[in-house]
C-alpha atoms as a PDB file:
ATOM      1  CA  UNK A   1      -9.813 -97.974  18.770  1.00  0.00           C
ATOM      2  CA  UNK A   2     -11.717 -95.367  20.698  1.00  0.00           C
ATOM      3  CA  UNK A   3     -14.376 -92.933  19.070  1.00  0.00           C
ATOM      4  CA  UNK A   4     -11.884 -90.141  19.481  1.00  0.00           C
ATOM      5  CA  UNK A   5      -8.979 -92.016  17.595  1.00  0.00           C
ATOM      6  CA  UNK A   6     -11.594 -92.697  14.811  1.00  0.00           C
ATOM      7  CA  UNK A   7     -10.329 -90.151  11.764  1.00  0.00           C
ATOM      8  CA  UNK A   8     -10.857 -89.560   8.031  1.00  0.00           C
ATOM      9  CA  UNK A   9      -9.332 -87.040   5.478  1.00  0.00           C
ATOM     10  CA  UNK A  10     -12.826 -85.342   5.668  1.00  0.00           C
ATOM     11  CA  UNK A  11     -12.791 -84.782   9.783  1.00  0.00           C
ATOM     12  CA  UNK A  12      -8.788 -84.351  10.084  1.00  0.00           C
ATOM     13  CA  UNK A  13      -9.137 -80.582   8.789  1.00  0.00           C
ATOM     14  CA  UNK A  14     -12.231 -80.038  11.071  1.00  0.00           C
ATOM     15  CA  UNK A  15     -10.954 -81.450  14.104  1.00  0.00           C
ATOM     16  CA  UNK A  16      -9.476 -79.088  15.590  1.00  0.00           C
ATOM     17  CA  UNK A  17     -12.323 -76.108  14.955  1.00  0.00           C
ATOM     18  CA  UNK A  18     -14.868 -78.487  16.404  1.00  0.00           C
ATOM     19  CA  UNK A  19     -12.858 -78.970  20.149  1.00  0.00           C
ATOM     20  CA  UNK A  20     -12.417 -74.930  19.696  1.00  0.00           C
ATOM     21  CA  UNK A  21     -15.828 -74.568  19.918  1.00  0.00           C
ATOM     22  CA  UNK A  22     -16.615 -76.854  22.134  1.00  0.00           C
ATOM     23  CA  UNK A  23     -14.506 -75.229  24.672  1.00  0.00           C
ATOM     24  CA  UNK A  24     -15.930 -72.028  23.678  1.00  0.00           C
ATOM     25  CA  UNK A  25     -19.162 -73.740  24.680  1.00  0.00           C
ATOM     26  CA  UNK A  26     -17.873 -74.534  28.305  1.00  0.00           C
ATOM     27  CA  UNK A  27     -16.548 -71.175  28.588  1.00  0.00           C
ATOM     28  CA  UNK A  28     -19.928 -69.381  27.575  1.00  0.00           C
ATOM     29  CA  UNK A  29     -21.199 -72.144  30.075  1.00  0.00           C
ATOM     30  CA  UNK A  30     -18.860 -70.862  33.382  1.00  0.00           C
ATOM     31  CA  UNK A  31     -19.948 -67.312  32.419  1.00  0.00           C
ATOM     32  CA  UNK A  32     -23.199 -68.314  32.367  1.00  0.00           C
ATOM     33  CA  UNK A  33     -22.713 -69.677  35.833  1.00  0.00           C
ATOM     34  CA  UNK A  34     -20.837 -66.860  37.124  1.00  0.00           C
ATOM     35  CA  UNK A  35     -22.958 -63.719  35.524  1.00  0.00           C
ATOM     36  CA  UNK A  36     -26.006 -64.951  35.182  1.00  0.00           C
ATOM     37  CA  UNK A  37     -26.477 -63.420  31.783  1.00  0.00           C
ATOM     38  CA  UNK A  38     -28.215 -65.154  29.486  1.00  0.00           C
ATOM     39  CA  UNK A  39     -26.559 -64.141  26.677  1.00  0.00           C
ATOM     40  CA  UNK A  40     -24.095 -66.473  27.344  1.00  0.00           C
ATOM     41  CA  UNK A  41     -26.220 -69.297  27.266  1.00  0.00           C
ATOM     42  CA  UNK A  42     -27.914 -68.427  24.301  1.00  0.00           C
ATOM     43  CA  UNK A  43     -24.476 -68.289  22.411  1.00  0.00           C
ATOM     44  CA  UNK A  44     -23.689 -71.299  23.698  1.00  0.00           C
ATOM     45  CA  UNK A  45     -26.484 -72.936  22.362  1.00  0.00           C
ATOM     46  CA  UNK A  46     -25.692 -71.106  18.685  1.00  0.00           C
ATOM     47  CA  UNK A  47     -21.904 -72.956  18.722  1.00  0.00           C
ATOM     48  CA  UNK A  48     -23.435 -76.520  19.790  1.00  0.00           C
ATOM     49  CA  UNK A  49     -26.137 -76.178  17.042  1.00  0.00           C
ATOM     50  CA  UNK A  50     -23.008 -74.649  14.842  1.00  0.00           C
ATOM     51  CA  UNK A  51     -20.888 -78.300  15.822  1.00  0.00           C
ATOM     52  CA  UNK A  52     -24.331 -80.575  15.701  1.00  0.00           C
ATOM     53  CA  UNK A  53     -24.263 -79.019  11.463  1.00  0.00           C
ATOM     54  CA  UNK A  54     -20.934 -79.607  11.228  1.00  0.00           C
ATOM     55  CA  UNK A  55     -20.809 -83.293  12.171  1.00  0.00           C
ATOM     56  CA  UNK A  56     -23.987 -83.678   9.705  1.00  0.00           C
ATOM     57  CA  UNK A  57     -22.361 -82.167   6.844  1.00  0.00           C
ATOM     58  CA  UNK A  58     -18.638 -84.267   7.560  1.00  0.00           C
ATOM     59  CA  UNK A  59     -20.893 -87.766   8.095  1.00  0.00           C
ATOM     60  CA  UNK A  60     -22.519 -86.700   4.331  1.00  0.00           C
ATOM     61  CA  UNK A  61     -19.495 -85.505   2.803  1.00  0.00           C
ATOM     62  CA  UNK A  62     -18.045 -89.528   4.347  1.00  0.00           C
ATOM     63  CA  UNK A  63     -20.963 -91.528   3.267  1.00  0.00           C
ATOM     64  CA  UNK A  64     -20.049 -89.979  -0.984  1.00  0.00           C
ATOM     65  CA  UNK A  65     -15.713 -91.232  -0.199  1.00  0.00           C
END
């Protein structure tokens, strides 16, 4: 089974929001690119740190199932 495959009833609702943002990552990434402004790094950086919580508090809300 591959990492991506890998699911619980803690990450199923999540799922979904996480690839959202990570998208929204790549596209504050191609504006970044593009413009040159660095706001859109800096919210990129806010939405990684946003998914890097998220996956912390869904691995502690897995280790108490």
């Amino acid at each position: 089974m591959s990492r991506r495959e890998w699911n619980t009833p803690t990450r199923e609702p999540w799922n979904k929001l996480i690839h959202e943002m990570l998208q929204a990552v790549d596209r504050h990434n191609r504006q970044l690119f593009i413009t040159g402004d660095p706001w859109h790094a800096d919210k990129a950086e806010q939405l990684r740190q946003y998914v890097r919580d998220l996956k912390s508090w869904i691995h502690q809300q897995e280790g108490r199932e």
